[in-house]
C-alpha atoms as a PDB file:
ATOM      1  CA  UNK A   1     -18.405 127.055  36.016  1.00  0.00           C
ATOM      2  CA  UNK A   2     -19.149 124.638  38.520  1.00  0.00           C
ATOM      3  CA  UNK A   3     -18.739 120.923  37.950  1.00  0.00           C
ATOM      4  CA  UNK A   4     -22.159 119.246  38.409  1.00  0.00           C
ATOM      5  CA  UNK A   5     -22.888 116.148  40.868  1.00  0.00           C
ATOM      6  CA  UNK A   6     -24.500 113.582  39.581  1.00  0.00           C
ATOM      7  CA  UNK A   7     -25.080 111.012  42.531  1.00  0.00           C
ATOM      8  CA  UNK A   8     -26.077 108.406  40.410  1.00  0.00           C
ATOM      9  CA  UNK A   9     -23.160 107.537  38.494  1.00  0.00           C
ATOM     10  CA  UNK A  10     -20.677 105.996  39.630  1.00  0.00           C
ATOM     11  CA  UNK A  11     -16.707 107.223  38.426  1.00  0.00           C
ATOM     12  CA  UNK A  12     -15.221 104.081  40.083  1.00  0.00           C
ATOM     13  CA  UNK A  13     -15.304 100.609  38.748  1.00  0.00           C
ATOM     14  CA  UNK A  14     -16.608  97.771  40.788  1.00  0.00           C
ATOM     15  CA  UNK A  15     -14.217  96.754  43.466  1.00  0.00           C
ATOM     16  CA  UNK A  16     -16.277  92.965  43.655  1.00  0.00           C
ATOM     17  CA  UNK A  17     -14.299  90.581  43.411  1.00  0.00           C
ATOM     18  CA  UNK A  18     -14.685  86.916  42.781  1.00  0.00           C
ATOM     19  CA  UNK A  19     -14.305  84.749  45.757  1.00  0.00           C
ATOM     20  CA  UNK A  20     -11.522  81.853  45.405  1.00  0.00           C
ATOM     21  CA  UNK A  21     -12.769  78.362  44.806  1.00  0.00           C
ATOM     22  CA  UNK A  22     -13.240  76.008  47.851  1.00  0.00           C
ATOM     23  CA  UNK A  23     -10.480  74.048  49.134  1.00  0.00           C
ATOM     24  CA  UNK A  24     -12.157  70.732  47.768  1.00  0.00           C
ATOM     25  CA  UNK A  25     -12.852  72.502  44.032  1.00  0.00           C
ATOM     26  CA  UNK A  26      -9.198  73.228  43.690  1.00  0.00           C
ATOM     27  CA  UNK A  27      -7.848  69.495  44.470  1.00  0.00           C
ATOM     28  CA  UNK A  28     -10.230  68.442  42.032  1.00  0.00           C
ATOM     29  CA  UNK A  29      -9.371  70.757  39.197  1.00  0.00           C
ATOM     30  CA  UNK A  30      -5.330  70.011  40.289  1.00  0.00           C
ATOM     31  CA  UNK A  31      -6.244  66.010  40.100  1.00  0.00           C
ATOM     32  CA  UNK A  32      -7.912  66.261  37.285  1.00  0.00           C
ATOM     33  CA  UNK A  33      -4.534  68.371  35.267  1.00  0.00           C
ATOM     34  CA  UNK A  34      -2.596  65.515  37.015  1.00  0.00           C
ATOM     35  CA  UNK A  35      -4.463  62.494  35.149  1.00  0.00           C
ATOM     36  CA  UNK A  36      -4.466  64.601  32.084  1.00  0.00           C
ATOM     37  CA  UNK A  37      -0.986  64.690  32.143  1.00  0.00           C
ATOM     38  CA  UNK A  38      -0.314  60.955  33.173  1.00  0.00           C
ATOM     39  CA  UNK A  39      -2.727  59.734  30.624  1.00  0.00           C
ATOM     40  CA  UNK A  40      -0.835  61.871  27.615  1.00  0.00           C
ATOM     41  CA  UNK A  41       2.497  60.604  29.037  1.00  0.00           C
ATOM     42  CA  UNK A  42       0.937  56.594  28.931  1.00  0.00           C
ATOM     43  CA  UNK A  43      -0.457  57.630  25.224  1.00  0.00           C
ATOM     44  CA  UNK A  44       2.883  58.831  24.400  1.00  0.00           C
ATOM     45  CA  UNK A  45       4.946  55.847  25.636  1.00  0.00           C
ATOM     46  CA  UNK A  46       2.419  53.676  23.627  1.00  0.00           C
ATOM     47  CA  UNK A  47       3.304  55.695  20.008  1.00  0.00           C
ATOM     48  CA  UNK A  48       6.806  55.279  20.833  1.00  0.00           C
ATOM     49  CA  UNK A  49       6.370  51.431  21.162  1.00  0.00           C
ATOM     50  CA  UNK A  50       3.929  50.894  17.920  1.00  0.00           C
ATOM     51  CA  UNK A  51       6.349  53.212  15.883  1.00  0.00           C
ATOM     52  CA  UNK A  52       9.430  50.694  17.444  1.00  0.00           C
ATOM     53  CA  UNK A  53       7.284  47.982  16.332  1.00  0.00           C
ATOM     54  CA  UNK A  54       6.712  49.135  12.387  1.00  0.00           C
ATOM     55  CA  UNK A  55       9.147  47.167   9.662  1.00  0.00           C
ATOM     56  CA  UNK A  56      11.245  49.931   7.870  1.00  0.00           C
ATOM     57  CA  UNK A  57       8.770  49.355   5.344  1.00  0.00           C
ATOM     58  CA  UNK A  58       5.941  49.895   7.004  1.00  0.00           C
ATOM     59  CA  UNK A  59       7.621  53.238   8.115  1.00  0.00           C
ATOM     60  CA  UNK A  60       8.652  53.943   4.783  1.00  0.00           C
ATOM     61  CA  UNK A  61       4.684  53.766   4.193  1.00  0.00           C
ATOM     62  CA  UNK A  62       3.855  56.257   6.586  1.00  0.00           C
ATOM     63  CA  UNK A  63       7.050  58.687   4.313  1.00  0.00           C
ATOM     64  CA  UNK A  64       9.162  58.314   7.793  1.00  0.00           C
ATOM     65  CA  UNK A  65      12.866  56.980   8.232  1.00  0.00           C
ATOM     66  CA  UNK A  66      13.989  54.683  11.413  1.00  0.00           C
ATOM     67  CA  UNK A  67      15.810  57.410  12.679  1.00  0.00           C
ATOM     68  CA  UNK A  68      12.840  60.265  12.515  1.00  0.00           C
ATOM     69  CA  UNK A  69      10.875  57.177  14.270  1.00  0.00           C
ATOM     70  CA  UNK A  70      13.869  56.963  17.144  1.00  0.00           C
ATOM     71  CA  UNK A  71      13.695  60.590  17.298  1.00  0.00           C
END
């Protein structure tokens, strides 16, 4: 038996790929990750001086010692 042709169907997927971003997208997208990460940095550093800040009973208060608030 003889294997039948069908010249409409395709056995091979797609080869189309997606074409990279433009130079000018990608610095964008990188600048943007970069002030992400600088702003959670500056948000961290501010925690770390409230939680400095806090009485041992106000950390108490939030169920935390001085040293978990060091930490």
């Amino acid at each position: 038996m003889r294997a039948q042709i069908y010249p409409h169907v395709s056995t091979r997927l797609p080869t189309e790929s997606v074409p990279p971003a433009p130079l000018a997208h990608r610095r964008e997208i990188i600048l943007t990750a970069i002030q992400v990460q600088i702003r959670e940095w500056r948000r961290r550093v501010r925690v770390r001086i409230d939680l400095m800040t806090l009485s041992d009973g106000d950390l108490r208060d939030l169920g935390w010692t001085r040293c978990e608030a060091e930490d």
